[in-house]
C-alpha atoms as a PDB file:
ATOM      1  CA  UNK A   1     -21.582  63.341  26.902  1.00  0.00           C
ATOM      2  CA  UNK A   2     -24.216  61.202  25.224  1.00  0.00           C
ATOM      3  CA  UNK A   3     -23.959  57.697  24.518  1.00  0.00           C
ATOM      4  CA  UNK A   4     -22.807  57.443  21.479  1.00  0.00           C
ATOM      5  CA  UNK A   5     -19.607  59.894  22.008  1.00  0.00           C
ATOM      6  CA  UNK A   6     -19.434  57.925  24.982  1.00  0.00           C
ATOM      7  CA  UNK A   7     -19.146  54.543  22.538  1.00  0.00           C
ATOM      8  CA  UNK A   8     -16.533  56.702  20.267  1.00  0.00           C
ATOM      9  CA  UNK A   9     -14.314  57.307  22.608  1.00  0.00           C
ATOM     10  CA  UNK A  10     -14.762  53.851  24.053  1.00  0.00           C
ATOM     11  CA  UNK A  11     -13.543  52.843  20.631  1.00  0.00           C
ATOM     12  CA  UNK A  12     -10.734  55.040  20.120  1.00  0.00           C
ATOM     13  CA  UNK A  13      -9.406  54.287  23.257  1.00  0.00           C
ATOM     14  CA  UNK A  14      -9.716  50.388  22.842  1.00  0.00           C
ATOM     15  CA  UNK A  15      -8.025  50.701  19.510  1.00  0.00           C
ATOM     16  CA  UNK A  16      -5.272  52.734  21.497  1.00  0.00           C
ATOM     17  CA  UNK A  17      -5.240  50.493  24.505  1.00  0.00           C
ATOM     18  CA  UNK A  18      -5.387  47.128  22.909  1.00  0.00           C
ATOM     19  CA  UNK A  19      -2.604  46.384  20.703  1.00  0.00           C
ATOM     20  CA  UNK A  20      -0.460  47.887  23.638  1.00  0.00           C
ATOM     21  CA  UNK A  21      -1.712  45.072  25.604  1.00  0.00           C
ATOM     22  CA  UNK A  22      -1.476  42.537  23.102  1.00  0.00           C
ATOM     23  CA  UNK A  23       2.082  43.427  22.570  1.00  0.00           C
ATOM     24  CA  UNK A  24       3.589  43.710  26.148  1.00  0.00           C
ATOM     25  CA  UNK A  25       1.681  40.213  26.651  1.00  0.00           C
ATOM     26  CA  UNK A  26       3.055  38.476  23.874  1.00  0.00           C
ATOM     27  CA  UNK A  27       6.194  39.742  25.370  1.00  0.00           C
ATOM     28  CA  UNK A  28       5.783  38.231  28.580  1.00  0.00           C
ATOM     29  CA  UNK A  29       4.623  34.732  27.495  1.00  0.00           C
ATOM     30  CA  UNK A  30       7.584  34.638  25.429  1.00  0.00           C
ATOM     31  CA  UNK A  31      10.002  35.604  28.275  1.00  0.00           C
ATOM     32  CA  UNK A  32       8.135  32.654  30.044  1.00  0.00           C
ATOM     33  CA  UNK A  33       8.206  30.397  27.684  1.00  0.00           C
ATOM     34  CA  UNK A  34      11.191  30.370  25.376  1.00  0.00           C
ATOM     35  CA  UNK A  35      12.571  28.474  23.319  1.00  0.00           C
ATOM     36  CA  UNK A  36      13.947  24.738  24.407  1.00  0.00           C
ATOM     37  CA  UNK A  37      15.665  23.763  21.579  1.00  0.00           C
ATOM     38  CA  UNK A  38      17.450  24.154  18.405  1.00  0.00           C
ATOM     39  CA  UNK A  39      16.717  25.932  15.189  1.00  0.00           C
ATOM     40  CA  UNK A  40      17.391  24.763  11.144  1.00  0.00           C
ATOM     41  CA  UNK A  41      17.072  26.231   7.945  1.00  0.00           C
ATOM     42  CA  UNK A  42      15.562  24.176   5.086  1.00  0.00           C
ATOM     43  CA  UNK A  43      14.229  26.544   2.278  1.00  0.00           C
ATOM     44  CA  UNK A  44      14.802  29.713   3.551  1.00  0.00           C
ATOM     45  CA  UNK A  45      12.538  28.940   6.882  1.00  0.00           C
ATOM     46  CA  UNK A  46      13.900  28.719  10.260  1.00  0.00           C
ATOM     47  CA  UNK A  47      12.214  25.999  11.705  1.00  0.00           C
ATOM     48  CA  UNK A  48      12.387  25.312  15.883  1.00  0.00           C
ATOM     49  CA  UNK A  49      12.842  21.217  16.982  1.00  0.00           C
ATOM     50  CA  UNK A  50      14.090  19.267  19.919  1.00  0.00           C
ATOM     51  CA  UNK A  51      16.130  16.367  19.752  1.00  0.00           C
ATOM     52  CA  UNK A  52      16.380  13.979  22.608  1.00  0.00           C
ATOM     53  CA  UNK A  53      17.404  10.818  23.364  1.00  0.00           C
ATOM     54  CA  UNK A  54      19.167   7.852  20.968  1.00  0.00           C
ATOM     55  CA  UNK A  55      17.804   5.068  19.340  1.00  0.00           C
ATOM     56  CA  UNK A  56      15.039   4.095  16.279  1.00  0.00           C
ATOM     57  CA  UNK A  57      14.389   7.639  15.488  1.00  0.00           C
ATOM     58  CA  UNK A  58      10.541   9.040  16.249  1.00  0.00           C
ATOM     59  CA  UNK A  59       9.488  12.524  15.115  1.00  0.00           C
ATOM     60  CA  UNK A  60       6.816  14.186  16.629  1.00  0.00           C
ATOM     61  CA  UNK A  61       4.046  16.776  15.052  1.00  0.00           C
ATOM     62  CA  UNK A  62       1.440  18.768  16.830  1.00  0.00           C
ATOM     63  CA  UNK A  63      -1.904  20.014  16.090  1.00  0.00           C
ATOM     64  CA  UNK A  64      -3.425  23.025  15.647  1.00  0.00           C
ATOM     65  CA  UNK A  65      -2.745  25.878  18.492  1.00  0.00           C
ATOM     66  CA  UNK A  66      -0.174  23.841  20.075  1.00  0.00           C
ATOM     67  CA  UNK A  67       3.444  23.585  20.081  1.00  0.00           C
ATOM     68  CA  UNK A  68       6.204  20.930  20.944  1.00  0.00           C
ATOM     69  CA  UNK A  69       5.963  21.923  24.237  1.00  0.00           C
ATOM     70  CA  UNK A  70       2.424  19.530  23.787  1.00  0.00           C
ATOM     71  CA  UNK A  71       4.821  16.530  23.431  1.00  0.00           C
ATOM     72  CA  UNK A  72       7.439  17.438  25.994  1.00  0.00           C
ATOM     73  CA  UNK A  73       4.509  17.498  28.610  1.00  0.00           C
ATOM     74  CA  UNK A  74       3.659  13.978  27.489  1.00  0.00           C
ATOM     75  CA  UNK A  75       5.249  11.552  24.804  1.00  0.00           C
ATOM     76  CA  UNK A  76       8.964  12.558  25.154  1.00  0.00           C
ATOM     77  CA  UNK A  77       9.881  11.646  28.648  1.00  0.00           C
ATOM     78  CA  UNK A  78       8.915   8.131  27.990  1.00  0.00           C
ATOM     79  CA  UNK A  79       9.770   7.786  24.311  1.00  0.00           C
ATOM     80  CA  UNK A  80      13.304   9.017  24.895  1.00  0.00           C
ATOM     81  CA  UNK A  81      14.232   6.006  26.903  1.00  0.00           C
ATOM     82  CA  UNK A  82      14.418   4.028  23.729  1.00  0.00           C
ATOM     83  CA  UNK A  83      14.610   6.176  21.209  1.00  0.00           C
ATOM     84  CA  UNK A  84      15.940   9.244  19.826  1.00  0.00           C
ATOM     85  CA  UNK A  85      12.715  11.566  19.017  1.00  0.00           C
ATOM     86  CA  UNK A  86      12.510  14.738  17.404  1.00  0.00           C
ATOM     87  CA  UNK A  87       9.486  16.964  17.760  1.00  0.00           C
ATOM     88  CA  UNK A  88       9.190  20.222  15.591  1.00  0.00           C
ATOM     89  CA  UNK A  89       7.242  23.410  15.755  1.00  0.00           C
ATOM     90  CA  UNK A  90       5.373  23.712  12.805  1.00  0.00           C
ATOM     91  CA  UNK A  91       5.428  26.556  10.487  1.00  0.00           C
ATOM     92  CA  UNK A  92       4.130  29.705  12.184  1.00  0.00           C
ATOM     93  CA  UNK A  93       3.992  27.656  15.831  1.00  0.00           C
ATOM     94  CA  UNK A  94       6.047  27.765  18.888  1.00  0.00           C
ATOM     95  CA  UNK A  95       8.898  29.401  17.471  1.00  0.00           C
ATOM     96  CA  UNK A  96       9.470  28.433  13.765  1.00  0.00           C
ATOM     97  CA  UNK A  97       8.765  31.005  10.658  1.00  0.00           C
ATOM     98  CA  UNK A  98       6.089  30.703   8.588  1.00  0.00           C
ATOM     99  CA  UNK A  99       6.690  32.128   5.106  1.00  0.00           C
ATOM    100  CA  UNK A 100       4.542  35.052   3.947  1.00  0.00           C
ATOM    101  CA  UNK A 101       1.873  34.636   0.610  1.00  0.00           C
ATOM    102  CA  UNK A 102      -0.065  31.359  -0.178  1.00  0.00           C
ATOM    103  CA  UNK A 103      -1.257  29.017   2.488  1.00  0.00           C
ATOM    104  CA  UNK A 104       1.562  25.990   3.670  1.00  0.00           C
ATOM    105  CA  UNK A 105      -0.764  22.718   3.341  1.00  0.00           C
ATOM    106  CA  UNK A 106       0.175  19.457   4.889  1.00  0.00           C
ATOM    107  CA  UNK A 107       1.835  18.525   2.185  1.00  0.00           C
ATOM    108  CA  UNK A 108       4.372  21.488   2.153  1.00  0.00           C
ATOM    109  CA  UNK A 109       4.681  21.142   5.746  1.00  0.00           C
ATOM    110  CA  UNK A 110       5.450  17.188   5.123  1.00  0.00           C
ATOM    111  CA  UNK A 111       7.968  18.156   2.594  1.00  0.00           C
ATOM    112  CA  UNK A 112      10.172  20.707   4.873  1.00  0.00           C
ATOM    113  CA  UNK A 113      10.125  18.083   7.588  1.00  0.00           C
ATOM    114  CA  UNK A 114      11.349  15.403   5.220  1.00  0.00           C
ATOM    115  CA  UNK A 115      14.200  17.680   4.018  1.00  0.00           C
ATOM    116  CA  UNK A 116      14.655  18.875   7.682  1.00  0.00           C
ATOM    117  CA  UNK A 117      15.306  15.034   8.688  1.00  0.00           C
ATOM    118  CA  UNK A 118      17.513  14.727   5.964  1.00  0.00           C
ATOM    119  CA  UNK A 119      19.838  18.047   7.127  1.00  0.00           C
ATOM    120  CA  UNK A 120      19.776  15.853  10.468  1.00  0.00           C
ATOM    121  CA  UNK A 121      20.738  12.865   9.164  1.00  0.00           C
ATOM    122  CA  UNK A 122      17.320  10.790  10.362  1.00  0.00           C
ATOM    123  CA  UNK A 123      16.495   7.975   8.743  1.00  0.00           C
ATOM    124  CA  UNK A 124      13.638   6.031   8.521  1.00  0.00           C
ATOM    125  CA  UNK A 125      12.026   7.828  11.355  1.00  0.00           C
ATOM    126  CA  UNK A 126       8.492   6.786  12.384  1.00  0.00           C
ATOM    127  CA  UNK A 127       6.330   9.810  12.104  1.00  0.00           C
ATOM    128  CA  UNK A 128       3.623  10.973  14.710  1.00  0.00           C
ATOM    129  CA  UNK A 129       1.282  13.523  14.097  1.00  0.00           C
ATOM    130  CA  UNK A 130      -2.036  14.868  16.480  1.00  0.00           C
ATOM    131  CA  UNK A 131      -4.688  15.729  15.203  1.00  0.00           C
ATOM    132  CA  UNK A 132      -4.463  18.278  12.325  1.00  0.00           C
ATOM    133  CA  UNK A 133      -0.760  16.779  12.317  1.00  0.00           C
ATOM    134  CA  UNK A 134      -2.377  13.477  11.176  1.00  0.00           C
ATOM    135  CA  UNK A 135      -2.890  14.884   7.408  1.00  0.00           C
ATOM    136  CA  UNK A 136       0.722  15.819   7.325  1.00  0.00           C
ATOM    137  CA  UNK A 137       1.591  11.998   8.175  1.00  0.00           C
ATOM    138  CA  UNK A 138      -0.895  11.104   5.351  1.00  0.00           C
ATOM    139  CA  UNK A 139       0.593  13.667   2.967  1.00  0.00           C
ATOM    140  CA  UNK A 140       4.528  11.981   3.895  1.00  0.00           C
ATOM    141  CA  UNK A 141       3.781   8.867   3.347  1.00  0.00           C
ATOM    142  CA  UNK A 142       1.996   9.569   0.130  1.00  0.00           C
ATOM    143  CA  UNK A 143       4.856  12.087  -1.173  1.00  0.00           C
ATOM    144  CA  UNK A 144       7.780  10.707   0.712  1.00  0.00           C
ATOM    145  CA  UNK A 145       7.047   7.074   1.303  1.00  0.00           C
ATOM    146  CA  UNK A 146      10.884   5.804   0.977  1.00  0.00           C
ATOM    147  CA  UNK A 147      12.187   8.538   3.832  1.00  0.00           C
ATOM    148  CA  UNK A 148       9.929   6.924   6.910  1.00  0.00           C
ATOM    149  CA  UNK A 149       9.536   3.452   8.397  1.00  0.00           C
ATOM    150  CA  UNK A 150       5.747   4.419   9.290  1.00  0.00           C
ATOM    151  CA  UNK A 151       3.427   6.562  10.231  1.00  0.00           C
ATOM    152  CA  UNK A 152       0.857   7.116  13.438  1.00  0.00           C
ATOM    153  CA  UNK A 153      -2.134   9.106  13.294  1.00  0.00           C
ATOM    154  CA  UNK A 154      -3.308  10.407  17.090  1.00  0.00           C
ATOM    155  CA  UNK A 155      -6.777  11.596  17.015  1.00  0.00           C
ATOM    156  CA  UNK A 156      -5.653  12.362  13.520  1.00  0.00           C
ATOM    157  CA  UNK A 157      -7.717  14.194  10.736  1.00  0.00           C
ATOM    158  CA  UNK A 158      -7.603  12.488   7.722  1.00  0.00           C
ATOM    159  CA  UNK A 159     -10.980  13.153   5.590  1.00  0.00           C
ATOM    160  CA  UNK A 160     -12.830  16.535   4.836  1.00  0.00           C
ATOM    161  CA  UNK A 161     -16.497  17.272   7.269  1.00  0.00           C
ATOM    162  CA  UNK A 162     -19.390  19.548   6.787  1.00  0.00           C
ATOM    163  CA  UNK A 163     -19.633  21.460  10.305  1.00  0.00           C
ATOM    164  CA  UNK A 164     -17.352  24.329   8.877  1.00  0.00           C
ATOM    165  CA  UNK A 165     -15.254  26.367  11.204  1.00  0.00           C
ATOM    166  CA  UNK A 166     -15.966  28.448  14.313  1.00  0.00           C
ATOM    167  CA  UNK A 167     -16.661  32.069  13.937  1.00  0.00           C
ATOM    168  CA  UNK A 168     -13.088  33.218  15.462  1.00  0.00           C
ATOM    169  CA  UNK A 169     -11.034  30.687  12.820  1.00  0.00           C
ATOM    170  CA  UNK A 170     -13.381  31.898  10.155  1.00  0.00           C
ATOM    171  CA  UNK A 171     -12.363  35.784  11.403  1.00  0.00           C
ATOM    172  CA  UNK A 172      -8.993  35.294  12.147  1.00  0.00           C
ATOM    173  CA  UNK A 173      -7.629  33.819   8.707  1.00  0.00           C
ATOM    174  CA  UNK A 174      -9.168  36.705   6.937  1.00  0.00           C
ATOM    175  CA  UNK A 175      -6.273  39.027   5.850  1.00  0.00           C
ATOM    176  CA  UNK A 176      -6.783  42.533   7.379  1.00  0.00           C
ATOM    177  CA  UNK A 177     -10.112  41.871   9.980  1.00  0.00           C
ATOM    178  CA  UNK A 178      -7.885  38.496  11.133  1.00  0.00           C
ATOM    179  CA  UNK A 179      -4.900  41.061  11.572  1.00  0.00           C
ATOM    180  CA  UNK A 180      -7.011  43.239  13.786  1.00  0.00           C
ATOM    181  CA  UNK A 181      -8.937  40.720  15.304  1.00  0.00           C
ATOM    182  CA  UNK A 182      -5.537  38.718  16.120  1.00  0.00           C
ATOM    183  CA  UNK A 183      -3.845  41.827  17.253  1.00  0.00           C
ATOM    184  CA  UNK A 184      -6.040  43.565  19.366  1.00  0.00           C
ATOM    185  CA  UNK A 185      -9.084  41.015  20.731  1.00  0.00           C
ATOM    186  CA  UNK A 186      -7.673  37.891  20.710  1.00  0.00           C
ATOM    187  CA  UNK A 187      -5.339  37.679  23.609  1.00  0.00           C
ATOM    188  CA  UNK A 188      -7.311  39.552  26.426  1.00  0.00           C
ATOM    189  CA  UNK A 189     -10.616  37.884  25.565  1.00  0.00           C
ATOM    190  CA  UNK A 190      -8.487  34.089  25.192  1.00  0.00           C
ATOM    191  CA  UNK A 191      -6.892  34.494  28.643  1.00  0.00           C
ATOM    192  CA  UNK A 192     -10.353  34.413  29.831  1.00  0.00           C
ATOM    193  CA  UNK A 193     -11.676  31.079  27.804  1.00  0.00           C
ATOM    194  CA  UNK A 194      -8.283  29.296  27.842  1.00  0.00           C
ATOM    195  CA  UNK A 195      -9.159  26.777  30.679  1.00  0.00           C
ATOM    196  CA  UNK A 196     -12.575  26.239  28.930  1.00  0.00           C
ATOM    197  CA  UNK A 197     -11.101  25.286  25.764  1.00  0.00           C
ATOM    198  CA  UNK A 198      -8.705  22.901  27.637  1.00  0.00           C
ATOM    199  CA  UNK A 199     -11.596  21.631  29.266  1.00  0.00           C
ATOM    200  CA  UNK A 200     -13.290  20.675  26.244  1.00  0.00           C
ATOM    201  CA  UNK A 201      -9.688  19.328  24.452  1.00  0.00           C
ATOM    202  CA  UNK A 202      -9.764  16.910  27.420  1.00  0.00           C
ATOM    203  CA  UNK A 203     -13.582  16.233  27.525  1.00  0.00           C
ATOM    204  CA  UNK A 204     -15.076  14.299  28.806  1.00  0.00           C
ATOM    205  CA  UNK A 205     -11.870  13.596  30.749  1.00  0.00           C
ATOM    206  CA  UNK A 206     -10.226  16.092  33.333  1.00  0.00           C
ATOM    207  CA  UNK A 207      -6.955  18.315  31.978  1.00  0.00           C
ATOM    208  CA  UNK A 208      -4.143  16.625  33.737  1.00  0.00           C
ATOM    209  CA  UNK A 209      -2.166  18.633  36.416  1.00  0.00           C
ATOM    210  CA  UNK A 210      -0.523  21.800  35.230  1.00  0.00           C
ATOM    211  CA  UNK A 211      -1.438  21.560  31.625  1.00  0.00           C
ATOM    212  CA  UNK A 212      -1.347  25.144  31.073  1.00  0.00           C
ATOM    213  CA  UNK A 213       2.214  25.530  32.263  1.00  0.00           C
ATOM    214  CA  UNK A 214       3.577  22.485  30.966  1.00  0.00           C
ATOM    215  CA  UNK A 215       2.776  23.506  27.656  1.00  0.00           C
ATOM    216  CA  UNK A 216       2.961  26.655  27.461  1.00  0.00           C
ATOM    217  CA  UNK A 217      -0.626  26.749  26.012  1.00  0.00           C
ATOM    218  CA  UNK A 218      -0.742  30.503  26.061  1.00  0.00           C
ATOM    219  CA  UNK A 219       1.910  30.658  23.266  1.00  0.00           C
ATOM    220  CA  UNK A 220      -1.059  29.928  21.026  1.00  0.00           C
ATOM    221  CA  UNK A 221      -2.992  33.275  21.954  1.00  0.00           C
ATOM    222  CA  UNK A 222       0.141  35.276  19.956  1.00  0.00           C
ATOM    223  CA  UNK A 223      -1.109  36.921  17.007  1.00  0.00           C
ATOM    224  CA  UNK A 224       1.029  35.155  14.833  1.00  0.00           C
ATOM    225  CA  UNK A 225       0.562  31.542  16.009  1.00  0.00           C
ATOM    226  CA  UNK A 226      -3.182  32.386  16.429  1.00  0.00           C
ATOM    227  CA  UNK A 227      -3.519  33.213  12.759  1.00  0.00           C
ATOM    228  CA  UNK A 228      -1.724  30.540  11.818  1.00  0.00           C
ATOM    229  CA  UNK A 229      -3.729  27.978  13.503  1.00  0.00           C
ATOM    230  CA  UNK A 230      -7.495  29.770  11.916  1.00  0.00           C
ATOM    231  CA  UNK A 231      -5.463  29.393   8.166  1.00  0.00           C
ATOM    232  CA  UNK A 232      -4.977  26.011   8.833  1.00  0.00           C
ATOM    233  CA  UNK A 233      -7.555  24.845  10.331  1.00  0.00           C
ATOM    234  CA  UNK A 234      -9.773  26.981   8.027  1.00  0.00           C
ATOM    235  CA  UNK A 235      -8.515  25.381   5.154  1.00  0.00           C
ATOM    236  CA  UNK A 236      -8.050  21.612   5.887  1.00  0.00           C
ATOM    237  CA  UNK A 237     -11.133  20.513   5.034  1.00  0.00           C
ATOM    238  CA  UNK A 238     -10.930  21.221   1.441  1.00  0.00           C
ATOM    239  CA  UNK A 239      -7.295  20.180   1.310  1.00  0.00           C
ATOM    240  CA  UNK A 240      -8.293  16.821   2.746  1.00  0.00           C
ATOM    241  CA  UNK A 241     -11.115  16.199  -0.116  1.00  0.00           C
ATOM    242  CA  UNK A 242      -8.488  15.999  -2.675  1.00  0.00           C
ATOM    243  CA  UNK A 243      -5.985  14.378  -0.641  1.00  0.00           C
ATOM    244  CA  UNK A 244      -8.606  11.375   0.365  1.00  0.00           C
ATOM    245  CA  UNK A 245      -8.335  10.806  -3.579  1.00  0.00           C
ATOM    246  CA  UNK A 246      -4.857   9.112  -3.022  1.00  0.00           C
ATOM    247  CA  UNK A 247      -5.180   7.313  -0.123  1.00  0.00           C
ATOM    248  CA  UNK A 248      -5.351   3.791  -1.608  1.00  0.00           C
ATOM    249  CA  UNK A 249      -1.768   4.244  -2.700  1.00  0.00           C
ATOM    250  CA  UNK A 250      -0.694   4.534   0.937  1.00  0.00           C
ATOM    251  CA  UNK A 251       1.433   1.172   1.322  1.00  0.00           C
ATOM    252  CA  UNK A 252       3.664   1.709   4.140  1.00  0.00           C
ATOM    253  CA  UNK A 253       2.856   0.692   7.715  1.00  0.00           C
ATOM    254  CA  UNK A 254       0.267   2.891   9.679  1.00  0.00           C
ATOM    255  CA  UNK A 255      -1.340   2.846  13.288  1.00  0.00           C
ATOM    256  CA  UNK A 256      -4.413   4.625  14.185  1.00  0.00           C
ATOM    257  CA  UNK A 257      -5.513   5.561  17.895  1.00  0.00           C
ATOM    258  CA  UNK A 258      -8.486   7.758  18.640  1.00  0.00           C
ATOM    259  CA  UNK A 259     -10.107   8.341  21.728  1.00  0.00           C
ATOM    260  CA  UNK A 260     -13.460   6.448  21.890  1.00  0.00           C
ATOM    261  CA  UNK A 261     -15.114   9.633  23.041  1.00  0.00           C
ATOM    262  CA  UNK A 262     -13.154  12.751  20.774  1.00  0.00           C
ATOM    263  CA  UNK A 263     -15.427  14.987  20.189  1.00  0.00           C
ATOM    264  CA  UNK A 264     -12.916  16.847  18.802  1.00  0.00           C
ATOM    265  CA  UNK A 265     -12.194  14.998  15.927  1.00  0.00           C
ATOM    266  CA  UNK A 266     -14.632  12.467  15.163  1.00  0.00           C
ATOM    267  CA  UNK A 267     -13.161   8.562  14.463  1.00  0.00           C
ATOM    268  CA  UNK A 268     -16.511   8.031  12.422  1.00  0.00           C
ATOM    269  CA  UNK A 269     -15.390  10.455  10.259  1.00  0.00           C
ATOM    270  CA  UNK A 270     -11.843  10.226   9.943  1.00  0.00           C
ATOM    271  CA  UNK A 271     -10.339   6.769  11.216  1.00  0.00           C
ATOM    272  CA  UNK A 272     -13.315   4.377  10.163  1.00  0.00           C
ATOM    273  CA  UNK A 273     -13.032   5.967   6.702  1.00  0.00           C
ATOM    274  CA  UNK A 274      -9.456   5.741   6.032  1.00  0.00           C
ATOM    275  CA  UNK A 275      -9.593   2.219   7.904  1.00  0.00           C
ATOM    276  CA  UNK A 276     -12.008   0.876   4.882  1.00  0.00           C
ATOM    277  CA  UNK A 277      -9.636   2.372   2.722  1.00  0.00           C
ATOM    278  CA  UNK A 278      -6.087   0.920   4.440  1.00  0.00           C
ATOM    279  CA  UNK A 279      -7.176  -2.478   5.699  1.00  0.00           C
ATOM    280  CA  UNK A 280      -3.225  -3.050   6.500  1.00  0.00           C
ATOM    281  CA  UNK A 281      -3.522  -0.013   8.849  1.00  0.00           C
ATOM    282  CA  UNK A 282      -3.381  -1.212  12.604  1.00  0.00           C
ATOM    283  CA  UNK A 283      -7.010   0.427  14.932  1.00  0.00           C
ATOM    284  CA  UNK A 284      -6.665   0.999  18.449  1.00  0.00           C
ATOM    285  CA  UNK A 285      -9.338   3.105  20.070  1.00  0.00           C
ATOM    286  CA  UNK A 286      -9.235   4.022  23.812  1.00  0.00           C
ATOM    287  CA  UNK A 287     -12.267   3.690  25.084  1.00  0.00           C
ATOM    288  CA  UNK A 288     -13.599   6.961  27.346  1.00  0.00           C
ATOM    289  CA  UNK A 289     -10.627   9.114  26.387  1.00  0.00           C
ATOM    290  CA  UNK A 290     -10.810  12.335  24.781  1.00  0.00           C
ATOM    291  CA  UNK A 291      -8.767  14.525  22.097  1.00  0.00           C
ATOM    292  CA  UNK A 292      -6.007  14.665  24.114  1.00  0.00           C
ATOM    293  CA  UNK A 293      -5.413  11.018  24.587  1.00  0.00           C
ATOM    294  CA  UNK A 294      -1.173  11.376  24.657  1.00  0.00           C
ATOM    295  CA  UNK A 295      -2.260  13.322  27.425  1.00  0.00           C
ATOM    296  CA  UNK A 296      -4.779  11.874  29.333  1.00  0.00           C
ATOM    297  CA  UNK A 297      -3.483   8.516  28.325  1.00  0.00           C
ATOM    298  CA  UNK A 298       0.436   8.756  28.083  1.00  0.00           C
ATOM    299  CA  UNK A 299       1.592   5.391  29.265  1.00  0.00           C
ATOM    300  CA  UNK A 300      -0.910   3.786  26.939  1.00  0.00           C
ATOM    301  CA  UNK A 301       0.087   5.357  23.993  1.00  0.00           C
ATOM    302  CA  UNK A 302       4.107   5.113  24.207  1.00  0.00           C
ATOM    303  CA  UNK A 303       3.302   1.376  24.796  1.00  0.00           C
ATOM    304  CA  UNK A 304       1.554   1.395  21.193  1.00  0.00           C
ATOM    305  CA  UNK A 305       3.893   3.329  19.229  1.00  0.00           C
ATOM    306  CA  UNK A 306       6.992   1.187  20.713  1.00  0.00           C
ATOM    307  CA  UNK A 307       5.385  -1.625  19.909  1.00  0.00           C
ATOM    308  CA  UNK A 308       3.782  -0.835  16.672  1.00  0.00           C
ATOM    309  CA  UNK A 309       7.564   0.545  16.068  1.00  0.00           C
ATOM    310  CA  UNK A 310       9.167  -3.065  17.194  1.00  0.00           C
ATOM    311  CA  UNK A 311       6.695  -4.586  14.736  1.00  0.00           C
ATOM    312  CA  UNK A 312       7.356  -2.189  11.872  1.00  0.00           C
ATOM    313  CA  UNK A 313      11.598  -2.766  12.590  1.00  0.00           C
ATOM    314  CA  UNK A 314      10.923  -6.759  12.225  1.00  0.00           C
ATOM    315  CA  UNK A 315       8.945  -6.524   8.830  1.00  0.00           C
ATOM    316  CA  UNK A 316      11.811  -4.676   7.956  1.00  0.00           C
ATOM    317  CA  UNK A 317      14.491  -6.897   8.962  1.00  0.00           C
ATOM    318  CA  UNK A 318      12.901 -10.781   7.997  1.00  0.00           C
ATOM    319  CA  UNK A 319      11.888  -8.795   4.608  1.00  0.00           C
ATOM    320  CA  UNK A 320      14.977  -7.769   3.971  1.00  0.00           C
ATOM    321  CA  UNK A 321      16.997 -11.143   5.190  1.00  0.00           C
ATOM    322  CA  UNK A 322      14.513 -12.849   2.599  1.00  0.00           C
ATOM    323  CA  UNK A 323      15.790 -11.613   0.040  1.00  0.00           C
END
């Protein structure tokens, strides 16, 4: 046989082979990682959430190719001992739906967690989001700045950049390659650089113990999830350039903490900028810690959000005995 039947039916048999794979996987992560919590409806999307603890209500959003597991393995435990928090799944994450057609920016996403909230009877909540998370903060308090006490940006992206995408986001969001790619490729080659990638979420500090498994990090290889993550992270950039525009009309209290070496998400670009613009916004930057700060630096960061929280609920309450 010469070599390029032999690349044929290499080929045919990998196009045979590796949805299969990709499928029975998928499968298996799922049967290993189900869902914790509870589901709602708000505008015909089914949207996954847990809801723990009692107290000032917190709400917690992830990044990109995450999931609220992210949050369980790190902010909940110690936020729930004062406070009833609620972390979601985001559109097309975990377990939620994510509706079919036009691309769900941050500030569609804001506005089915606001209405969410509402279903649930939270008021007030202070809202958390990481990273890609931190322009669906921006876009609530903009759109929705009577239904939240605050907001806190973690490593959050706020501003557009120039670096562009990698080449397997650029791939992935494309509608019939990112099908294929997502359906066949993704999983068997991502098994294989999943610890790297952790590595470098964590850089330059070290993953903390059982990462992987507390999160359920592999949830993020599923075709689904995986293309969901490349569409939004694809298009954030340009969302964020119009979105900047309206910043100066953000009144309501905000904190800021980055990691003081995120190479992830650079704090020149997006928390110095919208610090110029905000000067009522509250800067903390940990100094040495990475993108995953809540995770590297747990106890830290529930000690700022309670307290930035305590600060917010007294503004609140002299302002309102003032009057």
């Amino acid at each position: 046989m010469s070599l390029t039947a032999k690349l044929v039916v290499g080929v045919i048999v990998a196009a045979a082979l590796l949805p299969a794979y990709t499928a029975l996987a998928t499968w298996r992560v799922e049967q290993r990682y189900p869902p914790q919590g509870e589901f709602i409806t708000v505008e015909g999307i089914r949207l996954h959430y847990t809801d723990e603890g009692s107290g000032p209500p917190i709400v917690l959003l992830h990044g990109a190719s995450a999931s609220l597991r992210d949050f369980q393995a790190s902010l909940i435990p110690g936020l729930a001992k004062h406070h009833r928090v609620i972390a979601f799944d985001r559109p097309g994450y975990g377990y939620s739906e994510r509706p079919a057609g036009a691309w769900l920016d941050p500030a569609q996403q804001a506005a089915l967690v606001s209405a969410a909230l509402a279903k649930l009877e939270v008021e007030q909540p202070l809202v958390v989001g990481h990273s890609w998370s931190g322009a669906v903060v921006l876009a609530y308090m903009l759109n929705h700045p009577a239904d939240l006490a605050g907001g806190v940006l973690l490593a959050g992206a706020a501003n557009p950049w120039d670096s562009g995408v990698s080449w397997h986001v650029d791939l992935a969001r494309r509608p019939v390659l990112g099908r294929i790619f997502a359906g066949t490729a993704v999983f068997p080659i991502g098994q294989l650089g999943l610890n790297k990638a952790i590595d470098g979420v964590f850089a330059p500090e070290t993953p903390t113990p059982d990462y992987r498994q507390r999160t359920g990090a592999i949830l993020a290889l599923r075709p689904g999830p995986f293309r969901t993550s490349a569409e939004d992270v694809g298009n954030l950039s340009r969302f964020l350039a119009e979105q900047t525009l309206r910043y100066d009309g953000i009144a309501a209290p905000l904190l800021m903490v980055t990691g003081g070496a995120d190479t992830v998400v650079s704090a020149q670009v997006h928390t110095q900028r919208l610090a110029a613009r905000l000067p009522h916004a509250e800067w903390v930057d940990l100094p040495g810690a990475g993108h995953a700060l809540h995770h590297s630096r747990t106890e830290d960061v529930v000690t700022l959000i309670r307290g930035f929280f305590e600060r917010v609920q007294r503004r609140v309450v002299v302002g309102s005995g003032s009057r």
